[in-house]
N, C-alpha and C. Protein backbone atom coordinates (compact mmCIF):
# COMPACT_ATOMS: atom_id res chain seq x y z
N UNK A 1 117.03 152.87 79.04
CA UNK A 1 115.66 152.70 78.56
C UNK A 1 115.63 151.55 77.55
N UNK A 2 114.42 150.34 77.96
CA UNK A 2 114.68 149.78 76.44
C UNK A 2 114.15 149.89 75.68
N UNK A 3 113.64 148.82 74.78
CA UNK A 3 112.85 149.23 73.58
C UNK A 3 111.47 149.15 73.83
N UNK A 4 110.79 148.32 74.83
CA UNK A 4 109.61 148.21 75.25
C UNK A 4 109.39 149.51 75.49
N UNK A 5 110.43 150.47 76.78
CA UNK A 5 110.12 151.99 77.15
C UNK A 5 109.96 152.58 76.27
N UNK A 6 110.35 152.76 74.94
CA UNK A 6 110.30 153.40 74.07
C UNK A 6 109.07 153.63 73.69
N UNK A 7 108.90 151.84 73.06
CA UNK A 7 107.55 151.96 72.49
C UNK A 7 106.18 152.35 73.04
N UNK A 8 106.62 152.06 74.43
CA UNK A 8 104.99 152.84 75.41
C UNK A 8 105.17 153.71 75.28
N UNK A 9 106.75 154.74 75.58
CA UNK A 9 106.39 156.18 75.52
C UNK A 9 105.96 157.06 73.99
N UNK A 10 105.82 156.57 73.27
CA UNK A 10 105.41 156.57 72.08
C UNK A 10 103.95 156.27 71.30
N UNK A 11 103.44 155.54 72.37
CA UNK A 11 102.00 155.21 72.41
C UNK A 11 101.19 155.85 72.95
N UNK A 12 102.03 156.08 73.97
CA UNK A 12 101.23 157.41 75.54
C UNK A 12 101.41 158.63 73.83
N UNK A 13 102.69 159.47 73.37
CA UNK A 13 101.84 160.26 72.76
C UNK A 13 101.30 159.94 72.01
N UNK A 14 101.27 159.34 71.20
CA UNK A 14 100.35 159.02 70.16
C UNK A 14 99.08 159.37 70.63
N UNK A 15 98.64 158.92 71.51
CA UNK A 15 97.16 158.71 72.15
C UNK A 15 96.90 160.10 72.27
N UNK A 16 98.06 160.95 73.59
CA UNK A 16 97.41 161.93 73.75
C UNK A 16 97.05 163.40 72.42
N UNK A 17 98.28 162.63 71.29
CA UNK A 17 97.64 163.28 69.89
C UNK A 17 96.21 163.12 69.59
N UNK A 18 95.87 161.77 69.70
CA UNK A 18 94.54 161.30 69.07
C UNK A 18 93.45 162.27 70.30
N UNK A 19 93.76 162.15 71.39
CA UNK A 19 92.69 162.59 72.61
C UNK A 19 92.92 164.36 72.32
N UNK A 20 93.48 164.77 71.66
CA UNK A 20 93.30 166.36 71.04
C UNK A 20 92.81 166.62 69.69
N UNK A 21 93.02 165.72 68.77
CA UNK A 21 91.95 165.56 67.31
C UNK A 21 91.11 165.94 67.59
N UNK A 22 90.49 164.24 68.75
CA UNK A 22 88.92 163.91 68.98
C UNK A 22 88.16 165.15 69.14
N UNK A 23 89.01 166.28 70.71
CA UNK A 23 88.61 167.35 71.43
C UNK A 23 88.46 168.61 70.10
N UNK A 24 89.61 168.64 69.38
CA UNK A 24 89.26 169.44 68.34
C UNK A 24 88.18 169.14 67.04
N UNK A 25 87.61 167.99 66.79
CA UNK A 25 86.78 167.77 66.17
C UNK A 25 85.45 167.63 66.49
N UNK A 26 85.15 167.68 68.22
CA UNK A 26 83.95 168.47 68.70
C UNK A 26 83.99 169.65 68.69
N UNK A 27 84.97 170.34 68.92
CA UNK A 27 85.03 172.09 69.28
C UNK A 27 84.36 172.27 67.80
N UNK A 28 85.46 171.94 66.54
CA UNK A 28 85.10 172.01 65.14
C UNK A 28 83.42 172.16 64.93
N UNK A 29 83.08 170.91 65.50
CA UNK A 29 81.31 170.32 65.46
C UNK A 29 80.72 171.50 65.71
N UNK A 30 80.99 171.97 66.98
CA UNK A 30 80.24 172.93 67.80
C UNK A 30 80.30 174.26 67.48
N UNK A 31 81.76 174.74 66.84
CA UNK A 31 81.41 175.85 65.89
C UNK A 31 80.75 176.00 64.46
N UNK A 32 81.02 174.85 64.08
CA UNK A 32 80.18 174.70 62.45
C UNK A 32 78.71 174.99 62.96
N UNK A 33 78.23 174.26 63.80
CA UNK A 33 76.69 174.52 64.29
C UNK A 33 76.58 175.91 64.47
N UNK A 34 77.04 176.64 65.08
CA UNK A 34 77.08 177.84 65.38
C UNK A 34 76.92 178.95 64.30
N UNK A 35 77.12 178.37 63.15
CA UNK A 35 77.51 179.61 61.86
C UNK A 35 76.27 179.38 61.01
């Protein structure tokens, strides 16, 4: 693997961290409304 592989595979999670925030900070939205 080199270092380029690395660094994409590292970006891929990164991202899919950020793409579960986002999802948890609507859910968040949508229960605060709720209360």
């Amino acid at each position: 693997m080199t270092l380029d592989d690395e660094i994409k595979e590292k970006i891929l999670q990164l991202s899919d961290s950020l793409l579960i925030i986002d999802s948890w900070n609507s859910i968040a939205d949508e229960l605060s409304d709720s209360f």
